[in-house]
N, C-alpha and C. Protein backbone atom coordinates (compact mmCIF):
# COMPACT_ATOMS: atom_id res chain seq x y z
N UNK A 1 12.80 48.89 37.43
CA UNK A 1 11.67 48.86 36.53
C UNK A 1 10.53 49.65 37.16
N UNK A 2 9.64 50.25 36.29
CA UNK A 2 8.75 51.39 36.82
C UNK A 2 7.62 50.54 37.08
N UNK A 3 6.77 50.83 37.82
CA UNK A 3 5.52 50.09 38.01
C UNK A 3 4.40 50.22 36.58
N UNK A 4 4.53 50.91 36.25
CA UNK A 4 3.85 50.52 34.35
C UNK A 4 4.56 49.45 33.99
N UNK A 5 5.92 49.71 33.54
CA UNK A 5 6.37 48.76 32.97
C UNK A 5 6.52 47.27 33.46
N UNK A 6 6.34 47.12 34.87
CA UNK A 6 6.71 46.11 35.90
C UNK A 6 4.86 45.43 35.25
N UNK A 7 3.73 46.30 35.16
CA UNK A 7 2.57 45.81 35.22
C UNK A 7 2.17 45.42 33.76
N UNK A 8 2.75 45.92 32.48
CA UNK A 8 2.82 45.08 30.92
C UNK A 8 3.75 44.15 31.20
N UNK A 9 4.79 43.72 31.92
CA UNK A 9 5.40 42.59 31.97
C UNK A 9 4.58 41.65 32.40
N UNK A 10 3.65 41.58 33.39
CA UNK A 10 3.08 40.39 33.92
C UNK A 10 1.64 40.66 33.25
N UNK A 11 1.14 41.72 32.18
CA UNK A 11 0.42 41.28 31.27
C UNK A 11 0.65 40.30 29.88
N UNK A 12 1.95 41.10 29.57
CA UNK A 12 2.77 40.12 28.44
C UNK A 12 2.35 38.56 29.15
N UNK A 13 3.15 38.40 30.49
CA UNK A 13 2.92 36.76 30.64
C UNK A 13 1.91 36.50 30.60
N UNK A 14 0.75 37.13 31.43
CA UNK A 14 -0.96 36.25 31.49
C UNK A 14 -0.81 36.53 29.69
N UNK A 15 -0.84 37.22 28.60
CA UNK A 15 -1.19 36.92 27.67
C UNK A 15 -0.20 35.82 27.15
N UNK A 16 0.43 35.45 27.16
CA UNK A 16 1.72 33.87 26.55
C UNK A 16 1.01 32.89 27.40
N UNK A 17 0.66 33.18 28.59
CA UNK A 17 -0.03 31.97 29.27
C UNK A 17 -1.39 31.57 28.57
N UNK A 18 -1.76 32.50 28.82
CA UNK A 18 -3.54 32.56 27.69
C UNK A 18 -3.41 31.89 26.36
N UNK A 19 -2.68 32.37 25.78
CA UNK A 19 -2.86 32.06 24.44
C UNK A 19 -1.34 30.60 23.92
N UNK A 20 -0.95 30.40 24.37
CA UNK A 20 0.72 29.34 23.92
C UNK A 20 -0.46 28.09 24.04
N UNK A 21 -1.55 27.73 24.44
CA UNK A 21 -2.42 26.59 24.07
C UNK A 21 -3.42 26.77 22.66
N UNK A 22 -3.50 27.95 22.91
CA UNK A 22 -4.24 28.11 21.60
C UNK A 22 -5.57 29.33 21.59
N UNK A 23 -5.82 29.77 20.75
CA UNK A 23 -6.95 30.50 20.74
C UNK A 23 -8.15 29.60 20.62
N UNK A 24 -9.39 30.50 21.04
CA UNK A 24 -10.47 29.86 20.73
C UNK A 24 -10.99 29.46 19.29
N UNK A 25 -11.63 28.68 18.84
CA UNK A 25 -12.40 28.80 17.46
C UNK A 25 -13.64 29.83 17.55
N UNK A 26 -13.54 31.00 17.40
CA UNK A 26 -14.29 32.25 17.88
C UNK A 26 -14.29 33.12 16.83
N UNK A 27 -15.44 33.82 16.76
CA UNK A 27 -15.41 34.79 15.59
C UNK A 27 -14.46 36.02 15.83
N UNK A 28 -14.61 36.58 17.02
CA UNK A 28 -13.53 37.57 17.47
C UNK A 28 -12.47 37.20 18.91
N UNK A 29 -11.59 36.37 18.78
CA UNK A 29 -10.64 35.37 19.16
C UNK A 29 -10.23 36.62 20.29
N UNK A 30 -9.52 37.75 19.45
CA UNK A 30 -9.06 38.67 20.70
C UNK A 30 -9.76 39.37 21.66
N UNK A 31 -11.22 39.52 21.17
CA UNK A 31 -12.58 40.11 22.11
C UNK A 31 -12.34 39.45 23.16
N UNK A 32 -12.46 38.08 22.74
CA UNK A 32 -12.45 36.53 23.93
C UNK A 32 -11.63 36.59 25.30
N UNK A 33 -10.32 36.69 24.26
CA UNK A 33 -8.90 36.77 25.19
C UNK A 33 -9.28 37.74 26.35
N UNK A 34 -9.22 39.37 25.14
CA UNK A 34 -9.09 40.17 26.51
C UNK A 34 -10.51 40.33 27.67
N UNK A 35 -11.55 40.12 27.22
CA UNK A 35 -12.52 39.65 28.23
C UNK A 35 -12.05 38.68 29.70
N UNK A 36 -11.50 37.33 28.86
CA UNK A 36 -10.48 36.62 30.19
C UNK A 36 -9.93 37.54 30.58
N UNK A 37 -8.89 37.95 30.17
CA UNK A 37 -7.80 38.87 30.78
C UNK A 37 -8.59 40.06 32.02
N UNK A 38 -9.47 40.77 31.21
CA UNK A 38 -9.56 41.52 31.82
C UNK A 38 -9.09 43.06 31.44
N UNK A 39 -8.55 42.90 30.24
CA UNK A 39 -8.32 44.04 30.02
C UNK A 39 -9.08 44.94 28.30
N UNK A 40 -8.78 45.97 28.06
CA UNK A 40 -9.52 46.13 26.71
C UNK A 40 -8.64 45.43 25.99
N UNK A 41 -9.45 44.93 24.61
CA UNK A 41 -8.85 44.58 23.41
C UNK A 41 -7.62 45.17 22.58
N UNK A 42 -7.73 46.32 22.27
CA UNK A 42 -6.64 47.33 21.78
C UNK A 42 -5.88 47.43 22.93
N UNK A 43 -5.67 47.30 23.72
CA UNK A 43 -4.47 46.76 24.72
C UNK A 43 -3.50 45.54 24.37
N UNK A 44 -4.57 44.54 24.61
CA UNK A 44 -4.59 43.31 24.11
C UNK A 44 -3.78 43.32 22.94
N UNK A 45 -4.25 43.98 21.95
CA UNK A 45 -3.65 43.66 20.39
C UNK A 45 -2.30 44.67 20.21
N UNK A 46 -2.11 45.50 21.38
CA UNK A 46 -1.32 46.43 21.38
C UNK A 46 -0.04 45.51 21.78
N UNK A 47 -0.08 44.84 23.15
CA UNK A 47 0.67 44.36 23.58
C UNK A 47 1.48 42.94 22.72
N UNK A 48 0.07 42.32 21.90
CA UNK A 48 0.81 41.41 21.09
C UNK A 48 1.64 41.92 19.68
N UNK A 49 1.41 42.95 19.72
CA UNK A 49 2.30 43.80 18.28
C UNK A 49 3.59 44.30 19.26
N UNK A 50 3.80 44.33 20.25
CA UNK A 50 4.60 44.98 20.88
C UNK A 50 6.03 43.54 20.88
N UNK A 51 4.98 42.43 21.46
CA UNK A 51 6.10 41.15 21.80
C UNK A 51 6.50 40.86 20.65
N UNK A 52 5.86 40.60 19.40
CA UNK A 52 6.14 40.29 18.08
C UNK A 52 7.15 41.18 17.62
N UNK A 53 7.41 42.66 17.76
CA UNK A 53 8.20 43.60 17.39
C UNK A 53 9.32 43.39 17.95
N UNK A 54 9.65 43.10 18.87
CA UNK A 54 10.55 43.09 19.97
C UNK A 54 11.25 41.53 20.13
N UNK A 55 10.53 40.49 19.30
CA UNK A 55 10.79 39.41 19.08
C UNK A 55 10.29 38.20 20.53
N UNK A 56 10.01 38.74 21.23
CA UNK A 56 9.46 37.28 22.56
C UNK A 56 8.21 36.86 22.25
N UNK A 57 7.68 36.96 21.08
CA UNK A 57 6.63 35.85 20.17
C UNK A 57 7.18 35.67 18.57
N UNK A 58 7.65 34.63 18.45
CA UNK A 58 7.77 35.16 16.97
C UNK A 58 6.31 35.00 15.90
N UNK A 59 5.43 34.25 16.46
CA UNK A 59 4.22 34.34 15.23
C UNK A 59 2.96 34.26 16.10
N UNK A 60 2.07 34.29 15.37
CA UNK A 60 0.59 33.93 15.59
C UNK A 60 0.12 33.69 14.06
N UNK A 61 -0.45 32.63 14.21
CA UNK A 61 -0.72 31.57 13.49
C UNK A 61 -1.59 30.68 13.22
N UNK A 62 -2.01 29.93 12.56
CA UNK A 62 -2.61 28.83 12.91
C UNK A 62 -1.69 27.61 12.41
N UNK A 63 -2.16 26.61 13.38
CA UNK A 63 -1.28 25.39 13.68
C UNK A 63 -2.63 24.07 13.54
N UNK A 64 -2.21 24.05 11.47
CA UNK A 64 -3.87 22.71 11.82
C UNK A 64 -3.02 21.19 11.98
N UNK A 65 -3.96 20.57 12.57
CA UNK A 65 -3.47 19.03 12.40
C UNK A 65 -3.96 18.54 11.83
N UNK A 66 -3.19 17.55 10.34
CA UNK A 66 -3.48 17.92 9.15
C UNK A 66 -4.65 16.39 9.22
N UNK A 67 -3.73 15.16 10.26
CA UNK A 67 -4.65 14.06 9.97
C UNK A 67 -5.97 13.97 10.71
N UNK A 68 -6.25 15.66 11.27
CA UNK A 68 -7.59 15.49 11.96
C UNK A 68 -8.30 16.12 11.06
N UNK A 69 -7.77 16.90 10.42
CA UNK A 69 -8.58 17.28 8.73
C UNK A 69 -8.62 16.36 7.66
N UNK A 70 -8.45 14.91 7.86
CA UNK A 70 -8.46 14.18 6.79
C UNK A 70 -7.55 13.62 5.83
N UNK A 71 -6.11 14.89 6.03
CA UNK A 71 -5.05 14.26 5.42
C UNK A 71 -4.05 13.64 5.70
N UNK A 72 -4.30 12.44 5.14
CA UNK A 72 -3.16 11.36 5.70
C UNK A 72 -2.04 10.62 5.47
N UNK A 73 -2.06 11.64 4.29
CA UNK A 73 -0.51 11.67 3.29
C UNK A 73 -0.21 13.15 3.56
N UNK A 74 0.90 12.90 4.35
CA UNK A 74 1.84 14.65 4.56
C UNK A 74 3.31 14.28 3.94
N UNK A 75 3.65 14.61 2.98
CA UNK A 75 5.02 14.48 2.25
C UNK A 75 5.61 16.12 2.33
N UNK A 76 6.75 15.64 3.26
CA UNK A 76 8.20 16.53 2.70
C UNK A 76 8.50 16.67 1.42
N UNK A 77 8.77 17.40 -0.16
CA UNK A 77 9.41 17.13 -1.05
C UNK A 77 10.54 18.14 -0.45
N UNK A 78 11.89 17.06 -0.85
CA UNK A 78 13.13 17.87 -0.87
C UNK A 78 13.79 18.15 -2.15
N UNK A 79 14.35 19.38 -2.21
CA UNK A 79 15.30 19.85 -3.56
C UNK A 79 16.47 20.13 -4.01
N UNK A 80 16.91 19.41 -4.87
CA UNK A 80 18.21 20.65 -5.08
C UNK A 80 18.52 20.93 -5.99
N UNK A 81 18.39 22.70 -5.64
CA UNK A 81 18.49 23.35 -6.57
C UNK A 81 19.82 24.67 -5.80
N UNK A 82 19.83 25.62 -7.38
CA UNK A 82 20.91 26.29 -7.31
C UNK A 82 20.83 26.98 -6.43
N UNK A 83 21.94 27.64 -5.59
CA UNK A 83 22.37 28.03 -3.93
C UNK A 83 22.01 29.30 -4.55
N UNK A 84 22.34 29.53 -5.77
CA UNK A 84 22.38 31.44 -6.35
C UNK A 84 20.71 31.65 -6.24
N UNK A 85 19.93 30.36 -6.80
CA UNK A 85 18.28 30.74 -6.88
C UNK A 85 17.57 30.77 -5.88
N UNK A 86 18.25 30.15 -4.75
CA UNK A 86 17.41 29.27 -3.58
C UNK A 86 16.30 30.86 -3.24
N UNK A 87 16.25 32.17 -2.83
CA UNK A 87 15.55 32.47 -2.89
C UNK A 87 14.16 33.05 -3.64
N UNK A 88 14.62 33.19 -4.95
CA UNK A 88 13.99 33.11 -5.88
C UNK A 88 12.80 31.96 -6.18
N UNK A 89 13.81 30.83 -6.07
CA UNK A 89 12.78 29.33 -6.03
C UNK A 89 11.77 29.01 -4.63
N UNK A 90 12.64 29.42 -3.84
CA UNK A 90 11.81 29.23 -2.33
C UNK A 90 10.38 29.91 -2.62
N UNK A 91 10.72 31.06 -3.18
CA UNK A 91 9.84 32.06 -2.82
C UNK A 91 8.18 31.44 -3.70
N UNK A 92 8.57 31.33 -5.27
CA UNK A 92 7.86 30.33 -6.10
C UNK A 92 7.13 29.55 -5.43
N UNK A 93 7.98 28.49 -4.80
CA UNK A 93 7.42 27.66 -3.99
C UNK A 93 6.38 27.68 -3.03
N UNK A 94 7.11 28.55 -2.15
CA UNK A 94 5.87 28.71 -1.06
C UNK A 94 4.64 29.32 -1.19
N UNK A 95 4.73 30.12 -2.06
CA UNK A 95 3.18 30.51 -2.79
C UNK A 95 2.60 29.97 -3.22
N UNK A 96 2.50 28.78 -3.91
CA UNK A 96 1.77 27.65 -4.12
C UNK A 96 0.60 27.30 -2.82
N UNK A 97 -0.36 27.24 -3.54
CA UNK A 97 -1.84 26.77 -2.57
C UNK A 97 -1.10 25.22 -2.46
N UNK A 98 -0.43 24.60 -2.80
CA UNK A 98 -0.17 23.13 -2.41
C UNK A 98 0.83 23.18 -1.35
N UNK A 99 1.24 23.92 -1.24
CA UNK A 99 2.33 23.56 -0.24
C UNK A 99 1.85 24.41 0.99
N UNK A 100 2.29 23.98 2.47
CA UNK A 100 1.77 24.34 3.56
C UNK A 100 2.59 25.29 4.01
N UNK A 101 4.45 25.06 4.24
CA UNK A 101 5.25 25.34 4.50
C UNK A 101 6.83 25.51 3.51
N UNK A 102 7.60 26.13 3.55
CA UNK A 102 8.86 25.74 2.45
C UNK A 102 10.06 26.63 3.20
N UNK A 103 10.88 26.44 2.86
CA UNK A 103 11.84 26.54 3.56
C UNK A 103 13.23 26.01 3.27
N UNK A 104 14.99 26.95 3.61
CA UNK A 104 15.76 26.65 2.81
C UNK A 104 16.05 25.69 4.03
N UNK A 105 17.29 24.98 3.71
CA UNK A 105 18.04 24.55 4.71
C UNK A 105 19.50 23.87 4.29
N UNK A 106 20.37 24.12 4.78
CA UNK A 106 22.10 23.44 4.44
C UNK A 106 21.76 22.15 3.99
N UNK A 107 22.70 22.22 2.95
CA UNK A 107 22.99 20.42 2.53
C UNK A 107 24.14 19.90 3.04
N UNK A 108 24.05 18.47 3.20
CA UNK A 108 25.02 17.54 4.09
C UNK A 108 25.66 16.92 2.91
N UNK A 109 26.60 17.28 2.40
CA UNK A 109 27.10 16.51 1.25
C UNK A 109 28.22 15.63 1.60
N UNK A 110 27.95 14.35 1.01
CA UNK A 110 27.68 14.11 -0.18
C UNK A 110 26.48 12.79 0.34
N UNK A 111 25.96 12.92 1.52
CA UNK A 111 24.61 12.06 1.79
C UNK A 111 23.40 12.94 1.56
N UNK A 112 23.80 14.17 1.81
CA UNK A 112 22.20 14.54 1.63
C UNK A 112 22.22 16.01 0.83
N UNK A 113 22.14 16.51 -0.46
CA UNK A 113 22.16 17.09 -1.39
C UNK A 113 21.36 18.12 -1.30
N UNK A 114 19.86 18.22 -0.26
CA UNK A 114 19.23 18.79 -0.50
C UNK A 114 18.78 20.12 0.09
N UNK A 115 18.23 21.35 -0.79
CA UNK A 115 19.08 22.03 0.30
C UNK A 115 17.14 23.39 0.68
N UNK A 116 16.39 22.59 -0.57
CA UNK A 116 14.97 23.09 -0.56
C UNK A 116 13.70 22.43 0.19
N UNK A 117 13.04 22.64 1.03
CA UNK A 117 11.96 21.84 1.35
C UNK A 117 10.54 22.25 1.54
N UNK A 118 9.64 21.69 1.19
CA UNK A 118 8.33 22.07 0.56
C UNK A 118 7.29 21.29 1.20
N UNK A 119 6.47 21.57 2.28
CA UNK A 119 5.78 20.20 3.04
C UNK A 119 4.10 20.42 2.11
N UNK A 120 3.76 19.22 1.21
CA UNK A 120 2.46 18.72 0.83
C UNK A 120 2.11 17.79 1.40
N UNK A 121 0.34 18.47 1.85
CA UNK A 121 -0.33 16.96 1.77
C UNK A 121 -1.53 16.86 1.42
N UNK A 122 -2.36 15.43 1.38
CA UNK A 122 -3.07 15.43 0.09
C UNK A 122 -3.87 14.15 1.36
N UNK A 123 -4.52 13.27 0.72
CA UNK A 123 -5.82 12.14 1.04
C UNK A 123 -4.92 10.86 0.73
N UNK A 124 -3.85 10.95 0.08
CA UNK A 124 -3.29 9.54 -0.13
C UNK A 124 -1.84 10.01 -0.54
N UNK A 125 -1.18 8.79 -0.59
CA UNK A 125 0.40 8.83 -1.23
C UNK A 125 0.59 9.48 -2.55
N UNK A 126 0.05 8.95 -3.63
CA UNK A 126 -0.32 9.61 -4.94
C UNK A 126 -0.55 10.48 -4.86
N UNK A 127 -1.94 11.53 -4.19
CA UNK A 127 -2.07 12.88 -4.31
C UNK A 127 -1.51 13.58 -3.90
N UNK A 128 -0.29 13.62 -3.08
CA UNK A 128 0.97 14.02 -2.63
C UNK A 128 2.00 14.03 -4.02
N UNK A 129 2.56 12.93 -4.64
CA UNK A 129 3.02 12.55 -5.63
C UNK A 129 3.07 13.61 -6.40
N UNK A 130 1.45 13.81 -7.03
CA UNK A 130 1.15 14.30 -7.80
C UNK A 130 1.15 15.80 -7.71
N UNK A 131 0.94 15.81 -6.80
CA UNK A 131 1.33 18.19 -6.07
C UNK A 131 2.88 17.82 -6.30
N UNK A 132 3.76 17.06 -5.98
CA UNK A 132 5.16 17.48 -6.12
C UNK A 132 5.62 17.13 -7.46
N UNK A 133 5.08 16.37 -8.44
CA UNK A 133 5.09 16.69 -9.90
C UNK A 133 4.93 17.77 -10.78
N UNK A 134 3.33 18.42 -9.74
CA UNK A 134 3.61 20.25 -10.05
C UNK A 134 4.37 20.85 -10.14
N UNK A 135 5.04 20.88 -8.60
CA UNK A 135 6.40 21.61 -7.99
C UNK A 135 7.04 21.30 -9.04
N UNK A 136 7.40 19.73 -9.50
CA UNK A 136 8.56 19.64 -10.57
C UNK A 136 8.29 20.52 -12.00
N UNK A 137 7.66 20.30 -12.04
CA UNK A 137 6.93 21.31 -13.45
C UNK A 137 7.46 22.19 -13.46
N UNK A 138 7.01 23.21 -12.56
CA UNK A 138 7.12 24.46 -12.35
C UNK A 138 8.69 24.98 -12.18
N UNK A 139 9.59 24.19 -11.50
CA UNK A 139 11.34 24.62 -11.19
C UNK A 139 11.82 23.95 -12.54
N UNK A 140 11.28 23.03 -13.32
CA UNK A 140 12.23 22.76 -14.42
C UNK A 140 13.34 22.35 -14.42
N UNK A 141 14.33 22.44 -15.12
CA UNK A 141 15.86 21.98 -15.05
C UNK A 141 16.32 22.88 -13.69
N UNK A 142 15.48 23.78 -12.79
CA UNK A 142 16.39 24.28 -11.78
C UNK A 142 16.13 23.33 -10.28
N UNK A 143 15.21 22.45 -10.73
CA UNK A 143 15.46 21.17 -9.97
C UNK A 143 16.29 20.21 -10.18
N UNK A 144 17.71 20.06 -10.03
CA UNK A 144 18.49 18.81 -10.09
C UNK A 144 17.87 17.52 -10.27
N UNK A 145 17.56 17.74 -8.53
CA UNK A 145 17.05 15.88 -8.52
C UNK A 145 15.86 16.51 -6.88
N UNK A 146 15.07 15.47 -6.78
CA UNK A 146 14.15 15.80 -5.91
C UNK A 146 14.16 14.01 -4.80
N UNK A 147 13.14 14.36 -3.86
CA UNK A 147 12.31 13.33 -3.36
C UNK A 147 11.48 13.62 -2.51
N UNK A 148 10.43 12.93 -1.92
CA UNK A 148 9.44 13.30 -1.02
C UNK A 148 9.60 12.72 0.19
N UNK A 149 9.66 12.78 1.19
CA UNK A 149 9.54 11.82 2.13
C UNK A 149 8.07 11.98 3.28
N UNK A 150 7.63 10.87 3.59
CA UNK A 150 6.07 11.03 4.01
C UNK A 150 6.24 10.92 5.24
N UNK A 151 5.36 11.31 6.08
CA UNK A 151 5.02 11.52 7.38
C UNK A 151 4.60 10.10 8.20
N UNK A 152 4.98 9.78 9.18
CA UNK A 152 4.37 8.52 9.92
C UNK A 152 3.47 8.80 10.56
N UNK A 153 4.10 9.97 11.69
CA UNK A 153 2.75 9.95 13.27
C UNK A 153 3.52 12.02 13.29
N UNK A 154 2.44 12.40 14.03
CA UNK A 154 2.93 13.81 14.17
C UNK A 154 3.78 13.95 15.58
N UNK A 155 4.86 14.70 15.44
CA UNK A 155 5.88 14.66 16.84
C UNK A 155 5.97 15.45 17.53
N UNK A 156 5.40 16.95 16.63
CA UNK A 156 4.98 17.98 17.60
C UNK A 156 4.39 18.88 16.85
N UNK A 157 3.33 19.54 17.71
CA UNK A 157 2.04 20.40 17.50
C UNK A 157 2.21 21.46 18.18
N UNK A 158 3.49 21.87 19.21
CA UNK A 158 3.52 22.96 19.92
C UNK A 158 4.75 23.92 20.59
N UNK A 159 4.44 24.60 20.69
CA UNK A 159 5.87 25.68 20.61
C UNK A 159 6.05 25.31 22.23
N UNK A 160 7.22 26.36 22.43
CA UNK A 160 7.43 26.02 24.14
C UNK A 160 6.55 26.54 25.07
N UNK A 161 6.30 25.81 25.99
CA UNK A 161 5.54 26.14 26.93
C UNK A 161 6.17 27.15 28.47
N UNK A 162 5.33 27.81 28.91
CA UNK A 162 6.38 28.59 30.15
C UNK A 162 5.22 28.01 31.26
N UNK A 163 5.21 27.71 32.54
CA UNK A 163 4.95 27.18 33.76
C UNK A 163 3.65 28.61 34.23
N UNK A 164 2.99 28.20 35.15
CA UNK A 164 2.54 29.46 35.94
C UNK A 164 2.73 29.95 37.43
């Protein structure tokens, strides 16, 4: 390995180290970073388009926690619908301002049917309810059969961590 390349490798890490806790709440988040760092910004933003391309980040994001914002009904609705639509419907789905997340996933038949999932949440059980009554609206007969299932306690808030 060349000494450039040997020296974006152990920038890549200080930046996964820097940032795998989180960014600041900052108006210019990457100014921030590369200031810590130490290096310019367009570096900075260079190098994170680089890991993302290359796949050793897959996102940047934001990651809210929903019951420190107030909501304390987080319902899963699950679906099933046709294997031929699933992207078509997914897609529907996840565009919705109600839903946070959606996503396909295999069904376990003949216990578990479902093969769509759609995470709402709302201020109570009902206002959850009631966003996945939308959802029902909206898929029509290409919803089989549905259900929601609600959230207890949150189990994880964070991707993997690497050591220093």
């Amino acid at each position: 390995m060349s000494k450039d390349a040997e020296d974006l490798a152990q920038l890549d890490r200080r930046i996964v180290m820097a940032t795998q806790a989180g960014l600041p709440l900052d108006a210019r988040p990457y100014n921030w970073l590369a200031s810590e760092l130490g290096v310019e910004r367009d570096l900075l933003v260079e190098r994170l388009r680089v890991m993302l391309d290359e796949g050793r980040i897959r996102r940047i994001g934001v990651v809210p926690n929903h019951y420190r914002l107030g909501y304390s009904a987080n319902g899963m609705s699950v679906w099933d619908v046709p294997d031929e639509d699933i992207q078509t419907i997914g897609k529907q789905v996840g565009e919705l301002e109600i839903v946070s997340h959606c996503y396909h996933r295999p069904r376990h038949l003949p216990d578990w049917p479902y093969n769509l999932f759609a995470m709402v949440h709302g201020h109570s059980q009902e206002e959850v309810r009631g966003k996945v009554e939308q959802i029902a609206q909206l898929l029509g007969d290409k919803a089989r059969q549905h259900d929601v299932l609600f959230s207890t306690r949150i189990l994880k808030k964070t991707g993997l961590r690497i050591g220093g």
